[in-house]
C-alpha atoms as a PDB file:
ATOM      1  CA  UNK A   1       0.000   0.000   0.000  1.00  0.00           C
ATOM      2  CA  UNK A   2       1.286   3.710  -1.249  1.00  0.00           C
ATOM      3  CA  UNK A   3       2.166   5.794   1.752  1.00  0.00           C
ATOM      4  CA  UNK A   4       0.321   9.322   1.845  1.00  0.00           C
ATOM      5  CA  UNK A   5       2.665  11.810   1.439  1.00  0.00           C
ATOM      6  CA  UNK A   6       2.064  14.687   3.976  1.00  0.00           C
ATOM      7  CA  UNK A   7       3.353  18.658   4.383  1.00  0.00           C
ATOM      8  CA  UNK A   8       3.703  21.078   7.320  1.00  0.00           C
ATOM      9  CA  UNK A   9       2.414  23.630   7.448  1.00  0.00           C
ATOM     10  CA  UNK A  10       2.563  26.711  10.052  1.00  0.00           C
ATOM     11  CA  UNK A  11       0.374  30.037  10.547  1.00  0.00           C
ATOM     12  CA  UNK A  12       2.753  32.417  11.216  1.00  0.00           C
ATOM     13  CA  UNK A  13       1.223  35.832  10.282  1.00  0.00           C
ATOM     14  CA  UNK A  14      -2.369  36.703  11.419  1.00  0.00           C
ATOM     15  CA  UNK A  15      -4.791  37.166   9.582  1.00  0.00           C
ATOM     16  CA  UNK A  16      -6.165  40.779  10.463  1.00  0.00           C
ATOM     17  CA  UNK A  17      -6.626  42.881   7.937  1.00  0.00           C
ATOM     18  CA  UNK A  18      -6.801  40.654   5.006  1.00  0.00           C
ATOM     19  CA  UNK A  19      -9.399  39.771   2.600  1.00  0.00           C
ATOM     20  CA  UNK A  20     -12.245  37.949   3.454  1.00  0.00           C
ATOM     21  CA  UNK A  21     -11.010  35.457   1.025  1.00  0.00           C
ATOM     22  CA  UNK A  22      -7.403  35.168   2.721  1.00  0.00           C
ATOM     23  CA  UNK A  23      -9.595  34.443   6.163  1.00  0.00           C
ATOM     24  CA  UNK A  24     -11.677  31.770   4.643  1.00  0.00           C
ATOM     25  CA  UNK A  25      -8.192  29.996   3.086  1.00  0.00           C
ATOM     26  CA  UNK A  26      -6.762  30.403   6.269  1.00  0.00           C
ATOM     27  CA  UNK A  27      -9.839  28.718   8.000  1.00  0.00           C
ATOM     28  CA  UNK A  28      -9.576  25.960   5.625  1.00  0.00           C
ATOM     29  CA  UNK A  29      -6.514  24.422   6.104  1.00  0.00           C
ATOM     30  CA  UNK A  30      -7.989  24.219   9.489  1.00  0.00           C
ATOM     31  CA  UNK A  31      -5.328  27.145  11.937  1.00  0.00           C
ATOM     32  CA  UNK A  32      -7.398  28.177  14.769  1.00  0.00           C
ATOM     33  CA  UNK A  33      -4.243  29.871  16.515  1.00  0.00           C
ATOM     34  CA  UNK A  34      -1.250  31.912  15.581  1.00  0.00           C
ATOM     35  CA  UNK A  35       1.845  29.969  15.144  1.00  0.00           C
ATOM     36  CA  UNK A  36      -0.252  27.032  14.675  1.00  0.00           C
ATOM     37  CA  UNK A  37       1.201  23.628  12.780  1.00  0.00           C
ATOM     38  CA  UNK A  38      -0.711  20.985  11.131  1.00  0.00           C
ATOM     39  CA  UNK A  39      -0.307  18.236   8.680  1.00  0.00           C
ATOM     40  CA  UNK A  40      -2.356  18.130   5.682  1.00  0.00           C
ATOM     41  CA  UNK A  41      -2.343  15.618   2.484  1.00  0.00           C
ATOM     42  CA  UNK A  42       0.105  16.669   0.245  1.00  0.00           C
ATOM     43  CA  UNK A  43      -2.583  17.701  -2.729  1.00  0.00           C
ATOM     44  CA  UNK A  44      -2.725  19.932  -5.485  1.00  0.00           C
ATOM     45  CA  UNK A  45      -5.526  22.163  -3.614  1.00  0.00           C
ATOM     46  CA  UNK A  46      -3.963  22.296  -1.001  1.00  0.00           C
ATOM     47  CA  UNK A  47      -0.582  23.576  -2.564  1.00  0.00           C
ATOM     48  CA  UNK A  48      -3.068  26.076  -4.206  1.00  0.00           C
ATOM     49  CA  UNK A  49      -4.370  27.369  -0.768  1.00  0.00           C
ATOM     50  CA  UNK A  50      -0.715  28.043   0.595  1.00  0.00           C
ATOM     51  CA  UNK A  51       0.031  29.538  -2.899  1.00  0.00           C
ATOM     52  CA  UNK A  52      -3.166  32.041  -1.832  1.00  0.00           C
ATOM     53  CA  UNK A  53      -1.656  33.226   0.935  1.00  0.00           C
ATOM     54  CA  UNK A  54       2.276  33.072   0.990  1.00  0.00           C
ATOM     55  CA  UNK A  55       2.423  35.607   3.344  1.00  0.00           C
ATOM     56  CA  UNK A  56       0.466  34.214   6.423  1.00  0.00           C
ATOM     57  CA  UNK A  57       1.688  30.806   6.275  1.00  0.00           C
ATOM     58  CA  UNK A  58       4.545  28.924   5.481  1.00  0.00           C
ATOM     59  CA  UNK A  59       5.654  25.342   4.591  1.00  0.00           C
ATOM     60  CA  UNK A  60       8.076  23.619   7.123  1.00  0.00           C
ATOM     61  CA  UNK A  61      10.850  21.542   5.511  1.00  0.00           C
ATOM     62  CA  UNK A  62      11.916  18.111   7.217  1.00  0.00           C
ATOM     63  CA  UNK A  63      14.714  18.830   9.501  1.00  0.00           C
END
C-alpha cells in the first residue's frame, strides 16, 4: 500500500486585515491559533491554498 505523502504547514502571520477570502483559506486548512502547525495531504488544492496566501503561512521543511 502507497504511503500518503504529507506537508507542514505553520500560521505564522495573522490574519487581520486581510481579505475575506485570505480568512476563509486560512480557515480551511484548518489554523485556529497563531503559530499554529498541522499536517495536511500533500494535494494539489492544497498547494493552491498556501500559494493564496504566501504571506500568512509557510511550509516547514523536514529537519
Amino acid at each position: 500500500m502507497a504511503e500518503t505523502k504529507m506537508i507542514r504547514i505553520q500560521y505564522y502571520r495573522s490574519k487581520n486585515s486581510t481579505p475575506a477570502k485570505h480568512k476563509a483559506v486560512v480557515k480551511g486548512l484548518g489554523f485556529t491559533r497563531l503559530n499554529q502547525i498541522v499536517e495536511r495531504v500533500d494535494t494539489e488544492s492544497t498547494r493552491g491554498m498556501v500559494k493564496a496566501v504566501p504571506h500568512l503561512v509557510r511550509i516547514l521543511e523536514d529537519e
